[in-house]
PDB file of N, CA and C in Angstrom:
ATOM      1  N   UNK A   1      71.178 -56.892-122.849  1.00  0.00           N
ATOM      2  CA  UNK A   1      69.739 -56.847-122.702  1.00  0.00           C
ATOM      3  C   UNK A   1      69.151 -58.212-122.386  1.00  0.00           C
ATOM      4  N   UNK A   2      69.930 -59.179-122.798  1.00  0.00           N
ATOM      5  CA  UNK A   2      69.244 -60.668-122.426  1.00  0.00           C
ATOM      6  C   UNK A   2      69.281 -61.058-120.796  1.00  0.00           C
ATOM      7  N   UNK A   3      70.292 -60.252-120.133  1.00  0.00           N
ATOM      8  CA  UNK A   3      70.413 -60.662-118.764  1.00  0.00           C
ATOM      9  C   UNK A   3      69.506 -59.876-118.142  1.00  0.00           C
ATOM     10  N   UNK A   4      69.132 -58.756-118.748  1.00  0.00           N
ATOM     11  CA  UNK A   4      68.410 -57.757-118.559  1.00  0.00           C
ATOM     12  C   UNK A   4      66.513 -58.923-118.596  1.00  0.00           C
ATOM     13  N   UNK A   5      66.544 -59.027-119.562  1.00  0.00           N
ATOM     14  CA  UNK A   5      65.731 -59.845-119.748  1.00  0.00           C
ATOM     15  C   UNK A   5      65.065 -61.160-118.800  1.00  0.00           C
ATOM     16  N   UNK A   6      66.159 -61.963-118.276  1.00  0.00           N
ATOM     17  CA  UNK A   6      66.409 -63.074-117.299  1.00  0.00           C
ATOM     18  C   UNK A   6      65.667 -62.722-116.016  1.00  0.00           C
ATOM     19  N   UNK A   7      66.518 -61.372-115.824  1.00  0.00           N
ATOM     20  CA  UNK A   7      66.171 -60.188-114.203  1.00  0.00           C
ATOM     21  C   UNK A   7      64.503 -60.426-114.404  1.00  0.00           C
ATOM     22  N   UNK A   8      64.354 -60.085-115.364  1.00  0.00           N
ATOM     23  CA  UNK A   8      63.081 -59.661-115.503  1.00  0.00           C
ATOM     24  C   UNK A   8      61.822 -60.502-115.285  1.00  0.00           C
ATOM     25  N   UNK A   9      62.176 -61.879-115.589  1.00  0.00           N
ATOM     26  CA  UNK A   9      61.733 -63.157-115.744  1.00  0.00           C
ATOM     27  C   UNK A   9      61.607 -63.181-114.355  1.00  0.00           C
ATOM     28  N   UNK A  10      62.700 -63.731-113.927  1.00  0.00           N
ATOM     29  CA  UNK A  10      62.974 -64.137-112.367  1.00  0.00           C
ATOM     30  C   UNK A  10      62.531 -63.331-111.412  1.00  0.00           C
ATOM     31  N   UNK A  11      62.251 -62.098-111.397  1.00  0.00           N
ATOM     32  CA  UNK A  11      61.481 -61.006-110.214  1.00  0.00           C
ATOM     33  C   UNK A  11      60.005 -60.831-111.177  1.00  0.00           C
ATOM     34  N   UNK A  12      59.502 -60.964-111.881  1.00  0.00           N
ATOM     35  CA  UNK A  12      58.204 -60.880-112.261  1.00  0.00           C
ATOM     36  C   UNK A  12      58.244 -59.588-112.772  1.00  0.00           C
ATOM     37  N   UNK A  13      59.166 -58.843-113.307  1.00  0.00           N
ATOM     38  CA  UNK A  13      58.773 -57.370-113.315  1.00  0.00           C
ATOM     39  C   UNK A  13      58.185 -57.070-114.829  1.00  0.00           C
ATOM     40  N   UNK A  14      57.395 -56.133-114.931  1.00  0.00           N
ATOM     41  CA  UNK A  14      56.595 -55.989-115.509  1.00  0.00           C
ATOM     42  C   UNK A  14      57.379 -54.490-116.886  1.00  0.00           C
ATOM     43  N   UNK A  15      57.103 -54.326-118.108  1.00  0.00           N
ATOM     44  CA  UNK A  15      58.049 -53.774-118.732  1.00  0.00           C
ATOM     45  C   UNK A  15      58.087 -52.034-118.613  1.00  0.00           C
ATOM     46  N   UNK A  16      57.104 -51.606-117.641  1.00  0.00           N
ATOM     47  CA  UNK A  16      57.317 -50.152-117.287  1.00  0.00           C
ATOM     48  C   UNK A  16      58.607 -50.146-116.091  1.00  0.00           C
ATOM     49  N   UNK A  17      58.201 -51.463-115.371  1.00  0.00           N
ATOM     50  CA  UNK A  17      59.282 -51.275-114.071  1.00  0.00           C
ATOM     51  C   UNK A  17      60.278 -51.881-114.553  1.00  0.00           C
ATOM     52  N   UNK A  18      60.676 -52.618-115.839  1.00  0.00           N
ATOM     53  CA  UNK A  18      62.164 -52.716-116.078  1.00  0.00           C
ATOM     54  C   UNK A  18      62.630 -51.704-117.240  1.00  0.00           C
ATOM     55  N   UNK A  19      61.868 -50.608-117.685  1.00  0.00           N
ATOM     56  CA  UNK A  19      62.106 -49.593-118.438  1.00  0.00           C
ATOM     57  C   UNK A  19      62.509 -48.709-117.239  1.00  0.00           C
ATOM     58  N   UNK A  20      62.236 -48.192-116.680  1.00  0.00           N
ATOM     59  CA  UNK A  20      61.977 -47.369-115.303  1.00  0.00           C
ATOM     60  C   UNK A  20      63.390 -47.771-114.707  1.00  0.00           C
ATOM     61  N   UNK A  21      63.998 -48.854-114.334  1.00  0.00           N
ATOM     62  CA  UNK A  21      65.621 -49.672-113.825  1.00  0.00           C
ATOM     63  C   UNK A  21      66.109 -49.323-114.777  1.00  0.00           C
ATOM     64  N   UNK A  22      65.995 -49.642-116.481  1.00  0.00           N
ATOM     65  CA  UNK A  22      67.242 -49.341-117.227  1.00  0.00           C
ATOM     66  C   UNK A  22      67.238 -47.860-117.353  1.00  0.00           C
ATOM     67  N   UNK A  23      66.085 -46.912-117.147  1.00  0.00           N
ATOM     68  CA  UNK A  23      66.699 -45.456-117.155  1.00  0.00           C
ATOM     69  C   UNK A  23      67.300 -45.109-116.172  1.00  0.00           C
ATOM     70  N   UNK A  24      67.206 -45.794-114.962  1.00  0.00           N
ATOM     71  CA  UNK A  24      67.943 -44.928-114.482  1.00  0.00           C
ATOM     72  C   UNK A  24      69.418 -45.805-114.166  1.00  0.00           C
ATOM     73  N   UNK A  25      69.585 -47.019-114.618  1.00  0.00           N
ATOM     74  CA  UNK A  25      71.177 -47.098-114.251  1.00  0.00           C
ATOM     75  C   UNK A  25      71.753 -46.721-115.407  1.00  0.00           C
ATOM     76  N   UNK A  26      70.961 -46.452-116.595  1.00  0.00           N
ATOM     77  CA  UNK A  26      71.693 -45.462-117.765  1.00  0.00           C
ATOM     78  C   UNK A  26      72.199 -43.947-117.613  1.00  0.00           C
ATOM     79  N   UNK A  27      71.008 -43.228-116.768  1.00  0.00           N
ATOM     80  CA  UNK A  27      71.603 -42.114-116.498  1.00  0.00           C
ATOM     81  C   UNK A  27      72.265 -41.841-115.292  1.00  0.00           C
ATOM     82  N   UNK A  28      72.936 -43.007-114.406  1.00  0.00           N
ATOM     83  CA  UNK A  28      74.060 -42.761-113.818  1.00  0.00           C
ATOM     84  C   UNK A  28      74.861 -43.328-114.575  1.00  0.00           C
ATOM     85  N   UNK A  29      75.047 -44.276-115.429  1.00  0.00           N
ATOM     86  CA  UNK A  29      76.091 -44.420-116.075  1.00  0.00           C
ATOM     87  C   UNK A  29      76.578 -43.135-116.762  1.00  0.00           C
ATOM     88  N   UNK A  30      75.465 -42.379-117.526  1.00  0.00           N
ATOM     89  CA  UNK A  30      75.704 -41.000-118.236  1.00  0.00           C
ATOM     90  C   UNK A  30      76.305 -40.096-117.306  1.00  0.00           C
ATOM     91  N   UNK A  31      75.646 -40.561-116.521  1.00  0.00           N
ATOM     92  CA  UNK A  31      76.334 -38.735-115.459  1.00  0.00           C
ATOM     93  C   UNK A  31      77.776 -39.185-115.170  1.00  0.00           C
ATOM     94  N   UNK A  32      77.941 -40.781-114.781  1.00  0.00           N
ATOM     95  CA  UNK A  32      79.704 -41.333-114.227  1.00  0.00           C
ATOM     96  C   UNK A  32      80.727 -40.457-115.506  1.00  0.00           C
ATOM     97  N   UNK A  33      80.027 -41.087-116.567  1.00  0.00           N
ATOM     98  CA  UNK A  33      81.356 -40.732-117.755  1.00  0.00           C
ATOM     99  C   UNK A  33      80.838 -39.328-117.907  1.00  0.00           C
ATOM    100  N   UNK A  34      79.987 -38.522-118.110  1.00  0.00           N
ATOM    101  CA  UNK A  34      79.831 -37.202-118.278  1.00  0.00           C
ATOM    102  C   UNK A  34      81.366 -36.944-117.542  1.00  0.00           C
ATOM    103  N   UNK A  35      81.002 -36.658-115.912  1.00  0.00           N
ATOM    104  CA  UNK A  35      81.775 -36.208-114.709  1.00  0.00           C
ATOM    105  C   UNK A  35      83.024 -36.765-115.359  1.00  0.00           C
ATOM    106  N   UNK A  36      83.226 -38.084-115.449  1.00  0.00           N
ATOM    107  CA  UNK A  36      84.881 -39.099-115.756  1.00  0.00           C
ATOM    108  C   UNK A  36      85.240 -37.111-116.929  1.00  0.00           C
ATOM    109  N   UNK A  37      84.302 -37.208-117.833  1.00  0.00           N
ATOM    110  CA  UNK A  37      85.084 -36.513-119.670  1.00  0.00           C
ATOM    111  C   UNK A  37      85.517 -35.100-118.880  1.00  0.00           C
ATOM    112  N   UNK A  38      84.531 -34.232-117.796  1.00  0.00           N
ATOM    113  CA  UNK A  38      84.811 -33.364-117.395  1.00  0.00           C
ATOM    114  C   UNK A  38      85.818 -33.072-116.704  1.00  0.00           C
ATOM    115  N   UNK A  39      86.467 -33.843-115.716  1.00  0.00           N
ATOM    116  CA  UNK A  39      87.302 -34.121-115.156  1.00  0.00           C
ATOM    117  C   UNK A  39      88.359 -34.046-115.487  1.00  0.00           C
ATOM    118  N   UNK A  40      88.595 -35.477-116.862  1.00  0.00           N
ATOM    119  CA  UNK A  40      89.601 -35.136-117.414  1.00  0.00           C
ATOM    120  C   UNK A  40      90.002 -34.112-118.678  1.00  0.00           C
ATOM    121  N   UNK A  41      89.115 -33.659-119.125  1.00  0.00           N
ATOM    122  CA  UNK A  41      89.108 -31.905-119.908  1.00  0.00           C
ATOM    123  C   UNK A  41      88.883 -32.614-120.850  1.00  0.00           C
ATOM    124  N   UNK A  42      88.385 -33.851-120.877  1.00  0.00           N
ATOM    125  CA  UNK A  42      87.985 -34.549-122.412  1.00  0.00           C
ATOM    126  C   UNK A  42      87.165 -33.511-123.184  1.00  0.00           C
ATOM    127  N   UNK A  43      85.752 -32.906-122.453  1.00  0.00           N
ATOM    128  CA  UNK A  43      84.898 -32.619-122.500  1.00  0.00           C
ATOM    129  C   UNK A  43      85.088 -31.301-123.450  1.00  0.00           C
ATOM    130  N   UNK A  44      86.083 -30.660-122.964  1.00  0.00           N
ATOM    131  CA  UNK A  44      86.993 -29.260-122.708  1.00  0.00           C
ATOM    132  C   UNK A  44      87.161 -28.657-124.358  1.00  0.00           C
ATOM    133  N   UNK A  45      87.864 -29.765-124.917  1.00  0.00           N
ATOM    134  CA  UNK A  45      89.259 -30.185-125.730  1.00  0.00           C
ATOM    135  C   UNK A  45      88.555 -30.544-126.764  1.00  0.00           C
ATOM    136  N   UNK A  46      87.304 -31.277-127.132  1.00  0.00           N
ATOM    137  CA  UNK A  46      86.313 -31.660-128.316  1.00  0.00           C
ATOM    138  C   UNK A  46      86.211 -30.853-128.882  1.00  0.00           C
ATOM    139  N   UNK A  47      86.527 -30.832-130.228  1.00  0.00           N
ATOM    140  CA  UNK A  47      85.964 -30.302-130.963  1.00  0.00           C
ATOM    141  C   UNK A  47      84.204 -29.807-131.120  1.00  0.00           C
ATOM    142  N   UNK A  48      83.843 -30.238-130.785  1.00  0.00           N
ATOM    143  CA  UNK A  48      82.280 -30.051-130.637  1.00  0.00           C
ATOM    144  C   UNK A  48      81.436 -31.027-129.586  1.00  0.00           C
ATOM    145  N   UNK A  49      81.370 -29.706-128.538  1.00  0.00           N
ATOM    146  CA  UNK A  49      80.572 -30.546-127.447  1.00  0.00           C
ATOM    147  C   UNK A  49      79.521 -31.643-127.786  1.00  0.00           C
ATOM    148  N   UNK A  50      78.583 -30.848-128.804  1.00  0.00           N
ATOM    149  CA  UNK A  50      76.999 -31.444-129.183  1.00  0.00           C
ATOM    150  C   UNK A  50      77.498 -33.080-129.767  1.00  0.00           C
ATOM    151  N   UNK A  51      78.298 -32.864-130.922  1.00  0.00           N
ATOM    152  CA  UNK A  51      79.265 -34.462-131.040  1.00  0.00           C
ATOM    153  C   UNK A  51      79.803 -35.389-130.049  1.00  0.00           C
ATOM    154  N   UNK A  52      80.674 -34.447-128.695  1.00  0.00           N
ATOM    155  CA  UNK A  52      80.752 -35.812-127.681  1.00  0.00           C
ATOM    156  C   UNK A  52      79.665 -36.426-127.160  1.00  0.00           C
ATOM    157  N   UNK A  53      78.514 -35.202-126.849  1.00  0.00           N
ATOM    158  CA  UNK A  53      77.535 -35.556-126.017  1.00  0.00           C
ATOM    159  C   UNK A  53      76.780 -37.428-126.668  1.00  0.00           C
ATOM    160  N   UNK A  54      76.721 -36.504-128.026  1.00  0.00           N
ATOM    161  CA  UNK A  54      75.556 -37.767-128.947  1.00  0.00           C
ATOM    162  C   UNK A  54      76.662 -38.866-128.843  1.00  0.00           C
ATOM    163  N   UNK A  55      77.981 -38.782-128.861  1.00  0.00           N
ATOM    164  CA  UNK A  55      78.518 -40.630-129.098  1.00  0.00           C
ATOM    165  C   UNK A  55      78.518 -40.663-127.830  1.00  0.00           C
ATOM    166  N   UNK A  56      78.361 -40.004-126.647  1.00  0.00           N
ATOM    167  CA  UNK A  56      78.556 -40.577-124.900  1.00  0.00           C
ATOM    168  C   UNK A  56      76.905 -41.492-125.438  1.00  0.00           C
ATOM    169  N   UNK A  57      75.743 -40.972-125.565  1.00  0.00           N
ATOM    170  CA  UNK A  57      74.409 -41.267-125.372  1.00  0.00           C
ATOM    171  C   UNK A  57      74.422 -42.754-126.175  1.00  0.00           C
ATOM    172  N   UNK A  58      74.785 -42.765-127.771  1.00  0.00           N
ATOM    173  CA  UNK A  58      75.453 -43.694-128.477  1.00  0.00           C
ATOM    174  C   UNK A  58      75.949 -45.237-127.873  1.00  0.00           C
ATOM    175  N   UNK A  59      76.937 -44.625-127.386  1.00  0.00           N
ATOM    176  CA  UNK A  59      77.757 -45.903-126.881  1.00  0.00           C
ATOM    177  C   UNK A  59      76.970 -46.397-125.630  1.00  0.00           C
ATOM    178  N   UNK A  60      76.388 -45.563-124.958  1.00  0.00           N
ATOM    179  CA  UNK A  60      75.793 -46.325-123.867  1.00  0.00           C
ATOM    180  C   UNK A  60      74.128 -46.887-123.939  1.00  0.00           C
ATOM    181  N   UNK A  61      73.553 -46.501-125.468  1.00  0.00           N
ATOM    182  CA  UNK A  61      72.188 -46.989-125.791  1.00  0.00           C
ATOM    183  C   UNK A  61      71.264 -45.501-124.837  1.00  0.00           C
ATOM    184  N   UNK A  62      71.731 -44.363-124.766  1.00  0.00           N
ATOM    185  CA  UNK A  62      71.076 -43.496-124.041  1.00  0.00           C
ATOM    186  C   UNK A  62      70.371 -42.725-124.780  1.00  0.00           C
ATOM    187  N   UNK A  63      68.467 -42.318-124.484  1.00  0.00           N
ATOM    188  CA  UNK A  63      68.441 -41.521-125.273  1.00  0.00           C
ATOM    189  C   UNK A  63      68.461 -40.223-125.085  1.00  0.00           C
ATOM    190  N   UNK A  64      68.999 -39.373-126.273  1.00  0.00           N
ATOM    191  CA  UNK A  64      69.512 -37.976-126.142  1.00  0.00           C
ATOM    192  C   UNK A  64      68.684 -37.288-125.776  1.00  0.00           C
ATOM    193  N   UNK A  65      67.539 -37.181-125.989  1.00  0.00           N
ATOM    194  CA  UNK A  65      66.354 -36.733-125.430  1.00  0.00           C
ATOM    195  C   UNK A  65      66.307 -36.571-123.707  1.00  0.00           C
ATOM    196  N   UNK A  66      66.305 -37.579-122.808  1.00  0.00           N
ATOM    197  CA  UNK A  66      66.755 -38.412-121.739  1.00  0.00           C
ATOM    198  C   UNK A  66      68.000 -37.256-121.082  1.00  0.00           C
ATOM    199  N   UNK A  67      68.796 -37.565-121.941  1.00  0.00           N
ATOM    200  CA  UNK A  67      70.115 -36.942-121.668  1.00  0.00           C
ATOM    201  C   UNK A  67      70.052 -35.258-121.452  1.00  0.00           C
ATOM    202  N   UNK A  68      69.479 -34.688-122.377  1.00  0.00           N
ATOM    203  CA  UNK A  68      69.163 -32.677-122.368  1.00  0.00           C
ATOM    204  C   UNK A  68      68.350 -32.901-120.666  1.00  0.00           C
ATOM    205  N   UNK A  69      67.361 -33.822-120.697  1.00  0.00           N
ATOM    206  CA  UNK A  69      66.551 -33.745-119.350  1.00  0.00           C
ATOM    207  C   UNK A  69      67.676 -33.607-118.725  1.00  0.00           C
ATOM    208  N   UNK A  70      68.713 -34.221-118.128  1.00  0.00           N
ATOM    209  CA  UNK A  70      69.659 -34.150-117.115  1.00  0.00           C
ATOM    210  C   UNK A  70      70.508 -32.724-117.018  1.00  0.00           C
ATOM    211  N   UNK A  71      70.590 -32.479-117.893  1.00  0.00           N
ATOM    212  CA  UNK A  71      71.229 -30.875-117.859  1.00  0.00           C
ATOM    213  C   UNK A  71      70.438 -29.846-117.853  1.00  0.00           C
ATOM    214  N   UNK A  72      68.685 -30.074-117.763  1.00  0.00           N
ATOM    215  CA  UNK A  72      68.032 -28.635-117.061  1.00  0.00           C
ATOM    216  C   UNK A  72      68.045 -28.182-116.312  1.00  0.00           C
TER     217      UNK A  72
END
């Protein structure tokens, strides 16, 4: 978030338009590893989908909220 921060400095951007950049290279990051878990039957094989979903969102600072949007 500090480089995140720097970006921010250095182009003037203002904190809707660097909220607005981190959602969405979060939810391609979400959709990369979604697709990566599906792929490899990670997804499949869990014991409980609703559990992978929340540590995918977790580990990448995504919010889950955010995340259901992508699967309507």
């Amino acid at each position: 978030l500090s480089a995140l921060n720097h970006l921010r400095n250095i182009f003037g951007l203002g904190k809707r338009e660097t909220e607005a950049i981190m959602l969405e290279v979060t939810s391609k990051a979400y959709r990369k590893r979604l697709s990566q878990a599906v792929t490899r039957g990670d997804l499949e094989i869990a014991t409980s989908k609703a559990a992978f979903l929340q540590n995918l969102c977790d580990e990448l600072r995504f919010d889950p909220q955010k995340a259901s949007e992508i699967h309507e």
